[in-house]
C-alpha atoms as a PDB file:
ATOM      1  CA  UNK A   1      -9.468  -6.207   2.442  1.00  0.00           C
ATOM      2  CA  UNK A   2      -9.080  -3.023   0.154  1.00  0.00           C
ATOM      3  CA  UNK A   3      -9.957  -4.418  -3.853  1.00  0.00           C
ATOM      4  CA  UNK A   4      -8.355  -1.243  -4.616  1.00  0.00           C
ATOM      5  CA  UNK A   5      -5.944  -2.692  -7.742  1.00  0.00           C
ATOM      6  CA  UNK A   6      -4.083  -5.638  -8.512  1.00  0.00           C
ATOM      7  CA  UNK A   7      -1.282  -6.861  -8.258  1.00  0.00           C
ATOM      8  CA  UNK A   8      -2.352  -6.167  -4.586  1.00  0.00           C
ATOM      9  CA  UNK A   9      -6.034  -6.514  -4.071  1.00  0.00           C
ATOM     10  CA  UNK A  10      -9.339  -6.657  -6.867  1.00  0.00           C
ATOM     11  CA  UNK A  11     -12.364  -8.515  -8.405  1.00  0.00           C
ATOM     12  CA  UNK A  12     -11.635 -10.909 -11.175  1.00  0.00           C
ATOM     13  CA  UNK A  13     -14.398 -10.961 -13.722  1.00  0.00           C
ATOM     14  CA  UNK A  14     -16.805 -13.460 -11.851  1.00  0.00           C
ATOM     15  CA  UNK A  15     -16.336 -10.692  -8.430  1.00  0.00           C
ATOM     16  CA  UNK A  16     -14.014 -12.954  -6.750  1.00  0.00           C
ATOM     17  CA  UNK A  17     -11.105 -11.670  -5.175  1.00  0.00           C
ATOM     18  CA  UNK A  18      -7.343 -12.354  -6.022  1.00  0.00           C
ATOM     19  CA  UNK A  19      -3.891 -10.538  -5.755  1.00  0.00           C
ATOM     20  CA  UNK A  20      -1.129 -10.794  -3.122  1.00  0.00           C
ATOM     21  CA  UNK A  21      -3.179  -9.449  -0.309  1.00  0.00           C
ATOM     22  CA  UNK A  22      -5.714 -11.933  -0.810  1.00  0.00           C
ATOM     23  CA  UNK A  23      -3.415 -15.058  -0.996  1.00  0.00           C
ATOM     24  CA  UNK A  24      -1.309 -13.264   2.003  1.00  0.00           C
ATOM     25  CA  UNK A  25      -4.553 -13.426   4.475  1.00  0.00           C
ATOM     26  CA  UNK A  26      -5.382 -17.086   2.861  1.00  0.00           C
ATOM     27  CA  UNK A  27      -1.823 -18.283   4.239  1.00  0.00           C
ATOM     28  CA  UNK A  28      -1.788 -16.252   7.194  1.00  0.00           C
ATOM     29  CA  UNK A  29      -5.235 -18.087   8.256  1.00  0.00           C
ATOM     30  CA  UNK A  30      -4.507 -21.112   7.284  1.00  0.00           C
ATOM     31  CA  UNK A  31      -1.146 -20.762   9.682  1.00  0.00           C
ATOM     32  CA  UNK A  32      -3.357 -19.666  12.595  1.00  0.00           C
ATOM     33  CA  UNK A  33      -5.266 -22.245  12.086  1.00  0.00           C
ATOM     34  CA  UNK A  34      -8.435 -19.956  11.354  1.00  0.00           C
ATOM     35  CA  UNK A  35     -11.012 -20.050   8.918  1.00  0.00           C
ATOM     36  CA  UNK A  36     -10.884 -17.413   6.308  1.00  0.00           C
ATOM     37  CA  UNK A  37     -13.739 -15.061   5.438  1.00  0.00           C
ATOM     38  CA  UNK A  38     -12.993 -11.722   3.357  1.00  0.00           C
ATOM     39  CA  UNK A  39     -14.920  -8.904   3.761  1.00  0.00           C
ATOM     40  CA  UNK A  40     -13.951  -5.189   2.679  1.00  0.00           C
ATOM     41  CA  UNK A  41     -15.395  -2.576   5.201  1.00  0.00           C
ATOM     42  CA  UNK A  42     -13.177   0.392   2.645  1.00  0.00           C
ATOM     43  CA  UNK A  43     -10.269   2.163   3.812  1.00  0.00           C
ATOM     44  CA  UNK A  44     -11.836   4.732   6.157  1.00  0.00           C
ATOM     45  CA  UNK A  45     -13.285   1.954   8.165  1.00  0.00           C
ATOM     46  CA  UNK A  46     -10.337  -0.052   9.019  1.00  0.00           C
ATOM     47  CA  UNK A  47      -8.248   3.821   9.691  1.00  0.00           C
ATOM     48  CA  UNK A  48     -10.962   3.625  12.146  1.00  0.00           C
ATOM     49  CA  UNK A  49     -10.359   1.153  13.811  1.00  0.00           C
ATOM     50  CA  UNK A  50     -13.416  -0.304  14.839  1.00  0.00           C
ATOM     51  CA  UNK A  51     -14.036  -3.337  13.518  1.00  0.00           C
ATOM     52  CA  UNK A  52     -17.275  -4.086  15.322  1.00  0.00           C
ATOM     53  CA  UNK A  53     -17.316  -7.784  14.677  1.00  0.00           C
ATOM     54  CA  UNK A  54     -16.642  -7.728  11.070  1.00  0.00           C
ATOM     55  CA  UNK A  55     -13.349  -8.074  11.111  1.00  0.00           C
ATOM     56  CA  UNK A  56     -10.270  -9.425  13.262  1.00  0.00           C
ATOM     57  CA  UNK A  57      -7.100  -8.538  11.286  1.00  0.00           C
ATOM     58  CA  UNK A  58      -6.591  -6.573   7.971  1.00  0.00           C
ATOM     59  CA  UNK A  59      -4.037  -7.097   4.943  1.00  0.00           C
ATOM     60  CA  UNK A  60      -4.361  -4.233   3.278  1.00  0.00           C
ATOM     61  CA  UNK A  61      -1.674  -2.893   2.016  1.00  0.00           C
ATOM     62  CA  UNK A  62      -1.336  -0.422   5.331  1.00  0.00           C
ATOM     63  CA  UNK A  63       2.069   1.222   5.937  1.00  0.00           C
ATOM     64  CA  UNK A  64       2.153   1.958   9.894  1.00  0.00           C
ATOM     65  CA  UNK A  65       2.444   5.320  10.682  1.00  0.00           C
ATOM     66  CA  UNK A  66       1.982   6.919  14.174  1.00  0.00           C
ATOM     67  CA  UNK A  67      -1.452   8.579  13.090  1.00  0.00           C
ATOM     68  CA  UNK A  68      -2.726   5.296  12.217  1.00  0.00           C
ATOM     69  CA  UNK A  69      -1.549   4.054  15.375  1.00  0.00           C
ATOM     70  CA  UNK A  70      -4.145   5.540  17.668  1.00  0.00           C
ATOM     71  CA  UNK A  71      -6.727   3.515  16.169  1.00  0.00           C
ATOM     72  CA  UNK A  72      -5.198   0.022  15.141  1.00  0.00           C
ATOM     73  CA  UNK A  73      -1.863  -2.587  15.841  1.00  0.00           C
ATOM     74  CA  UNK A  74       0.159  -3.509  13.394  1.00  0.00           C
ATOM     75  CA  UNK A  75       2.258  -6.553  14.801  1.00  0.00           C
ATOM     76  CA  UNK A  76       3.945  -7.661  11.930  1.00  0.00           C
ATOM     77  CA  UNK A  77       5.583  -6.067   8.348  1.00  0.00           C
ATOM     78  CA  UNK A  78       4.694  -8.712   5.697  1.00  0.00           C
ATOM     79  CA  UNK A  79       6.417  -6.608   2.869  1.00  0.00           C
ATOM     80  CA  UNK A  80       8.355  -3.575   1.585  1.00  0.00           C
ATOM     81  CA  UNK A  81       7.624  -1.163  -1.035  1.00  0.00           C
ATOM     82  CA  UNK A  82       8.800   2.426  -2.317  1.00  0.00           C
ATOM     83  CA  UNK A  83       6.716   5.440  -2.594  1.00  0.00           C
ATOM     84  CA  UNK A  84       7.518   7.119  -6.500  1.00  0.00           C
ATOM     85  CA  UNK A  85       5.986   9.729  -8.934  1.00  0.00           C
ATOM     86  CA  UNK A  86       4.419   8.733 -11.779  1.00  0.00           C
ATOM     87  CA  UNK A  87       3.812  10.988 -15.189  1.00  0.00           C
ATOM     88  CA  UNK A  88       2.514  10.196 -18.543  1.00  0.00           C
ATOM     89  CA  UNK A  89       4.328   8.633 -20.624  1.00  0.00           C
ATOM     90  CA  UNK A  90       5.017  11.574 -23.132  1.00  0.00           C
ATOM     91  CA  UNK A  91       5.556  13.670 -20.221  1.00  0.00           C
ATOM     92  CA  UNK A  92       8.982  15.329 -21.416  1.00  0.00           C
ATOM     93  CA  UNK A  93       9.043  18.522 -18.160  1.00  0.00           C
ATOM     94  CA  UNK A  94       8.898  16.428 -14.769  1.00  0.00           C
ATOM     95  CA  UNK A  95      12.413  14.624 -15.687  1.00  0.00           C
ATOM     96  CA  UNK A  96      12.945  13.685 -11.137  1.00  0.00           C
ATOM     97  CA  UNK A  97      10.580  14.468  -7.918  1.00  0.00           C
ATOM     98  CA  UNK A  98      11.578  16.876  -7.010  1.00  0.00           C
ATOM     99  CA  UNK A  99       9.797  18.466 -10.416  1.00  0.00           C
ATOM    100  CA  UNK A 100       6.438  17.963  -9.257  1.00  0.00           C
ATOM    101  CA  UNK A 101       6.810  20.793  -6.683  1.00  0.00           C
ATOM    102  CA  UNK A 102       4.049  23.590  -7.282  1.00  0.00           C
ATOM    103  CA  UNK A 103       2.296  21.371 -10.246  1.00  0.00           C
ATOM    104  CA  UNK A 104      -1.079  19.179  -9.234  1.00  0.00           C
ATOM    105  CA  UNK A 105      -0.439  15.519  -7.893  1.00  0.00           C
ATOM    106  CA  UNK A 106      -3.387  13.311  -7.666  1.00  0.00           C
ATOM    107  CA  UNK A 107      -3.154  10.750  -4.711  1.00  0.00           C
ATOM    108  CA  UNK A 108      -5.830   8.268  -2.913  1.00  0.00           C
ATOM    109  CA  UNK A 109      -7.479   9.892  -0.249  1.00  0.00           C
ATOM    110  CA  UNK A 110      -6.086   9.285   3.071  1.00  0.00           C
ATOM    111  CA  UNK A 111      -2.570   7.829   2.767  1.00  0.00           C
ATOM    112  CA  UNK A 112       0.754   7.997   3.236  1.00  0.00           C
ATOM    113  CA  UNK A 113       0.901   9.703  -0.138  1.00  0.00           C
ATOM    114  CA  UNK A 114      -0.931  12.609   0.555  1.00  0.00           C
ATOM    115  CA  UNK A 115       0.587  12.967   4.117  1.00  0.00           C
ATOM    116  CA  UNK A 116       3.846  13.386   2.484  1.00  0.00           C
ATOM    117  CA  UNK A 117       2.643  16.081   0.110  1.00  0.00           C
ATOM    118  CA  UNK A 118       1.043  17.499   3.413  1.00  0.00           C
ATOM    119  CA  UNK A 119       3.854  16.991   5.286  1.00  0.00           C
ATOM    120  CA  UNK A 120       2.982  15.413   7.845  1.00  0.00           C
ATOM    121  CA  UNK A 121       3.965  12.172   7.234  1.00  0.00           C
ATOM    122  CA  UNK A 122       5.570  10.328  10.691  1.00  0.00           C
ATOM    123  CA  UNK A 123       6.554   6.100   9.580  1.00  0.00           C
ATOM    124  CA  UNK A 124       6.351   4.613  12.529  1.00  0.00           C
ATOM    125  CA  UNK A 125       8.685   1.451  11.649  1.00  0.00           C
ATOM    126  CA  UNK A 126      12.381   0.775  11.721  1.00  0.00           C
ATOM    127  CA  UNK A 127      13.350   4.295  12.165  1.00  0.00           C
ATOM    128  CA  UNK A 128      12.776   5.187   8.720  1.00  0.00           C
ATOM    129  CA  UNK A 129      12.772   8.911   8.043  1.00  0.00           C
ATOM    130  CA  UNK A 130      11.056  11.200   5.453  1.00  0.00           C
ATOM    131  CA  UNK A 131      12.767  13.716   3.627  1.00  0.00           C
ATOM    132  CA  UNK A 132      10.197  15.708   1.391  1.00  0.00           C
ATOM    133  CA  UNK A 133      11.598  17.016  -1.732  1.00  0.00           C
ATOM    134  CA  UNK A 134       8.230  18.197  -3.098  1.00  0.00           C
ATOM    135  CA  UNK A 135       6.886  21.694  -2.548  1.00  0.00           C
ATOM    136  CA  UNK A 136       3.842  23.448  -3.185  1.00  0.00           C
ATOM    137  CA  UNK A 137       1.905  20.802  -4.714  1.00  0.00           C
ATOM    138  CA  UNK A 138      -1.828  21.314  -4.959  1.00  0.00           C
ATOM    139  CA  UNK A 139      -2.827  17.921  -3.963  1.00  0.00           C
ATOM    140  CA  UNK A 140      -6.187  16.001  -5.687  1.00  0.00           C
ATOM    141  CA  UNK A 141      -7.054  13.145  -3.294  1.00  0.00           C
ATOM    142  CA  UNK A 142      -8.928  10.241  -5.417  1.00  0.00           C
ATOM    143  CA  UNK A 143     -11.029   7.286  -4.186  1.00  0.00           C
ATOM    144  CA  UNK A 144      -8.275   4.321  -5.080  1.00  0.00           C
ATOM    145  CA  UNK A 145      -4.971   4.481  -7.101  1.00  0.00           C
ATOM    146  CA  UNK A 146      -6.265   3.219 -10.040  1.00  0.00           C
ATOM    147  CA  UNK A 147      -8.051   6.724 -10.111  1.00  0.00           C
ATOM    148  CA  UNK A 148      -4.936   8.514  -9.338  1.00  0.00           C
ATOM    149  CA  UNK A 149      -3.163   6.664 -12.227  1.00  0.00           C
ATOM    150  CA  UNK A 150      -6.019   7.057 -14.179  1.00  0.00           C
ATOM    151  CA  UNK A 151      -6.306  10.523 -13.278  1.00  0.00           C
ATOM    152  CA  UNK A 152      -2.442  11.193 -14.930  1.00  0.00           C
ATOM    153  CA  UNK A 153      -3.185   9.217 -18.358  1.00  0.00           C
ATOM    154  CA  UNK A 154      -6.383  11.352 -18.749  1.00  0.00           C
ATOM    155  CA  UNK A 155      -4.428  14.150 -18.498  1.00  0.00           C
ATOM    156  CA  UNK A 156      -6.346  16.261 -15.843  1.00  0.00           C
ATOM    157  CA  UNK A 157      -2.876  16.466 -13.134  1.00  0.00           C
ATOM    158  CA  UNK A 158       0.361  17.016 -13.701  1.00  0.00           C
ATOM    159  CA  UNK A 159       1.600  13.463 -11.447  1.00  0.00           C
ATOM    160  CA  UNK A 160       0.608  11.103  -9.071  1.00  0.00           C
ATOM    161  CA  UNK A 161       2.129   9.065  -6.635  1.00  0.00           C
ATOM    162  CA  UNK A 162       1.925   5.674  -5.654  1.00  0.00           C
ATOM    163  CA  UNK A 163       3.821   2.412  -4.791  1.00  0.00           C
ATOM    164  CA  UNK A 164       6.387   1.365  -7.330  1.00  0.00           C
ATOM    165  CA  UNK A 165       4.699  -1.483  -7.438  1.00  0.00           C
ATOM    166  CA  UNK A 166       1.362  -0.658  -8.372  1.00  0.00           C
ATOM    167  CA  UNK A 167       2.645   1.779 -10.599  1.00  0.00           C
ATOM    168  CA  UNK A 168       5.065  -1.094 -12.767  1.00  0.00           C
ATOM    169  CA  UNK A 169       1.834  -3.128 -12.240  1.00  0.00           C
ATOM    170  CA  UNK A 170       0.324  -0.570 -14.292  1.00  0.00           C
ATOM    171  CA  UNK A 171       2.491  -0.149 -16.709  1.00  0.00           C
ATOM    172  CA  UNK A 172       2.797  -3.988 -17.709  1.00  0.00           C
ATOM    173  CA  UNK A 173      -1.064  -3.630 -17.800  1.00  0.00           C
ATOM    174  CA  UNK A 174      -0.675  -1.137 -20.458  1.00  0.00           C
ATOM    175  CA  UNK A 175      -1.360   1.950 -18.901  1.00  0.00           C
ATOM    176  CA  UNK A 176       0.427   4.515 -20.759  1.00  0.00           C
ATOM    177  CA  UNK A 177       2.776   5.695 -17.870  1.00  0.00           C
ATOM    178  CA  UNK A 178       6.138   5.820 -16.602  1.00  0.00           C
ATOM    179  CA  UNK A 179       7.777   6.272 -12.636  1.00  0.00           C
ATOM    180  CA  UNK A 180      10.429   9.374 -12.334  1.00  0.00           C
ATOM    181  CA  UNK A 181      13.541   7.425 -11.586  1.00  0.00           C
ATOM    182  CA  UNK A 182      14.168   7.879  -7.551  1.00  0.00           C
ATOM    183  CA  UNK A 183      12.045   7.023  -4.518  1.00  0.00           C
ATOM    184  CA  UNK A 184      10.313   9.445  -1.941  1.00  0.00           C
ATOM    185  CA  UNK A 185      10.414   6.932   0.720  1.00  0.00           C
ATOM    186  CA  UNK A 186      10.582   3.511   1.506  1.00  0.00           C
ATOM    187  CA  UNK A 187       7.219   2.384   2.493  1.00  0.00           C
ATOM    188  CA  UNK A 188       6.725  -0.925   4.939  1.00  0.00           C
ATOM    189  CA  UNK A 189       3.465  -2.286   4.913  1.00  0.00           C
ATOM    190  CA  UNK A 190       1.978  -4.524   8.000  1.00  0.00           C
ATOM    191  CA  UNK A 191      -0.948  -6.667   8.540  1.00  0.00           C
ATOM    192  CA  UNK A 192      -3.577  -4.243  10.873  1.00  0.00           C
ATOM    193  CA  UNK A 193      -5.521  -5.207  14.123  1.00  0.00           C
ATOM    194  CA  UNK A 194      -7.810  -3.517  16.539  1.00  0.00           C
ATOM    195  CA  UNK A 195      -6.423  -2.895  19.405  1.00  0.00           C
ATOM    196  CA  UNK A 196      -6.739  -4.542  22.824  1.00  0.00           C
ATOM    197  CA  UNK A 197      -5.807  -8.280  22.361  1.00  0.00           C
ATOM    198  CA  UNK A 198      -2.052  -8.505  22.253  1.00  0.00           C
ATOM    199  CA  UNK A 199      -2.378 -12.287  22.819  1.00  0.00           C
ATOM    200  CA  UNK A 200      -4.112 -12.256  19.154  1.00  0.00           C
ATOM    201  CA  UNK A 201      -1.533  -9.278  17.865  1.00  0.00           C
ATOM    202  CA  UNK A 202       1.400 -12.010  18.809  1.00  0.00           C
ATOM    203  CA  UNK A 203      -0.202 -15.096  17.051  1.00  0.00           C
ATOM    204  CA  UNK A 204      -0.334 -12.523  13.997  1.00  0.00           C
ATOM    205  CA  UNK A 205       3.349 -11.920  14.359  1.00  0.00           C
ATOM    206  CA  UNK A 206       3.994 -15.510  14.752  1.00  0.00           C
ATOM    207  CA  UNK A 207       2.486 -16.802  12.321  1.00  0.00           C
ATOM    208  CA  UNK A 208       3.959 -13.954   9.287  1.00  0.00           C
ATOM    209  CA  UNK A 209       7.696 -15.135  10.697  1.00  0.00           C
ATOM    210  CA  UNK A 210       6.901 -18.574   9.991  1.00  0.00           C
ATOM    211  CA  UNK A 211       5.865 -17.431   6.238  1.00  0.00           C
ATOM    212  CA  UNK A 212       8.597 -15.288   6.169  1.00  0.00           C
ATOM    213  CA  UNK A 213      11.058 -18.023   6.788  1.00  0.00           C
ATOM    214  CA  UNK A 214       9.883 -21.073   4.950  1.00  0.00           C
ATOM    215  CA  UNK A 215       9.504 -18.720   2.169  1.00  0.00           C
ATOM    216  CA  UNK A 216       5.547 -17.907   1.376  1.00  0.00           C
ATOM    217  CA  UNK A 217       5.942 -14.369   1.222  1.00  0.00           C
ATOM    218  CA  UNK A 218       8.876 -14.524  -1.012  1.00  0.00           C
ATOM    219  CA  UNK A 219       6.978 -16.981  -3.185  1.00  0.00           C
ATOM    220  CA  UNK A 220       3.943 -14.938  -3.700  1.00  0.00           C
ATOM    221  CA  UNK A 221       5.726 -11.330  -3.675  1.00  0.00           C
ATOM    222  CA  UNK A 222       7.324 -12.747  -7.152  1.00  0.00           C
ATOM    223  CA  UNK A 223       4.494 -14.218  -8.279  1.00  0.00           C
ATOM    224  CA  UNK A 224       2.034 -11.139  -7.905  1.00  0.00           C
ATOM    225  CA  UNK A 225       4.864  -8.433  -8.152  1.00  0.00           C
ATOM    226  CA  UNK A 226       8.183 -10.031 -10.106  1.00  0.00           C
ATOM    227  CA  UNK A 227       9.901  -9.482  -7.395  1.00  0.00           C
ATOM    228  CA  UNK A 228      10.477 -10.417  -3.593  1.00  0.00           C
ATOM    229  CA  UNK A 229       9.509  -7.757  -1.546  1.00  0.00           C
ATOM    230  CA  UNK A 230       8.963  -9.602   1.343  1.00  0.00           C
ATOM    231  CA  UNK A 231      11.801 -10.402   2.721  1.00  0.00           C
ATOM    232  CA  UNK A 232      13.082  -7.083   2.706  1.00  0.00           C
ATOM    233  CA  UNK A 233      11.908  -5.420   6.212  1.00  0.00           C
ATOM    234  CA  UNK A 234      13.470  -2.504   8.401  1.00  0.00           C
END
């Protein structure tokens, strides 16, 4: 796990974890028939790969792309999201996008975010494609995307982007924000394994159908998001 920010991953008060992600791996083991034990290596370590015994599958919030690829599976899509730029919210000059181009964009470190402002960003599900409409950004990669929001309100970029829904989670939070209507690309995100074990990789993709279909993941994408997000996949 990633306690990056709810509504998909963090710490309640007491330190115990809660958000989609969380209740996604609680069904997903309890389907498997596994017993469920979180642990959260950070997001470098599970890019990596290398799980070393600490952990067998990760819900993360992890959109597959074909970098990613050489170092981990991803054998099922357990929801859908949209990559979007978010401003301050008495930001009057970035009106779309496409106005970010050549102003400073904070992202977290190592995503699909800041591959697209790199452009080098290659989804590797459902033959989605990437168009980039954003040029000559100088690019501030942040620890988590509660920095990179954080990071806009303070006033010290120009922009960030994020998920749409982190970024509405945000702004029912209160965070004094709001997303540039349009969407940079539509952003699937899978459950992650190490590779080597398809045998494991298919019980994985088993068991997120059978969620899928008696209705788990629309259940808890509305109750953590407002809206179902996972049923929608490429």
């Amino acid at each position: 796990m990633v306690p990056d920010k709810l509504p998909a991953a963090a710490r309640d008060s007491d330190g115990n974890l809660e958000g989609f992600d969380i209740e996604v791996a609680e069904a997903l083991s309890e389907r498997m028939g596994l017993p469920v034990q979180f642990t959260t290596p950070g997001w470098s370590n599970i890019l990596a790969g290398k799980p070393e015994g600490e952990w067998d599958f990760a819900v993360a919030s992890m959109t597959p792309t074909k970098q990613r690829a050489a170092n981990l599976n991803f054998p099922a899509l357990y929801r859908m999201d949209a990559a979007v730029v978010v401003v301050s919210a008495e930001n009057a000059t970035l009106k779309e996008p496409r106005d970010a181009s050549g102003k400073t964009v904070a992202v977290k470190s190592k995503t699909t975010f800041q591959r697209y402002l790199e452009k080098s960003l290659t989804l590797d599900e459902g033959g989605l494609t990437t168009t980039y409409i954003i040029e000559g950004a100088k690019i501030k990669p942040v620890p988590s995307n509660r920095d990179a929001l954080q990071e806009v309100v303070d006033g010290k970029v120009d922009a960030a982007i994020t998920s749409l829904a982190t970024a509405e989670s945000a702004k029912k939070a209160g965070m004094a924000i709001k997303v540039l209507p349009g969407f940079l690309y539509l952003e699937p995100v899978a459950v992650a394994t190490a590779k080597g074990d398809p045998v494991f990789d298919q019980k994985i993709a088993d068991a997120v159908e059978s969620l899928r279909e008696d209705g788990t993941l629309s259940k808890l994408s509305i109750k953590w998001f407002g809206i179902d997000l996972g049923t929608v996949v490429p």
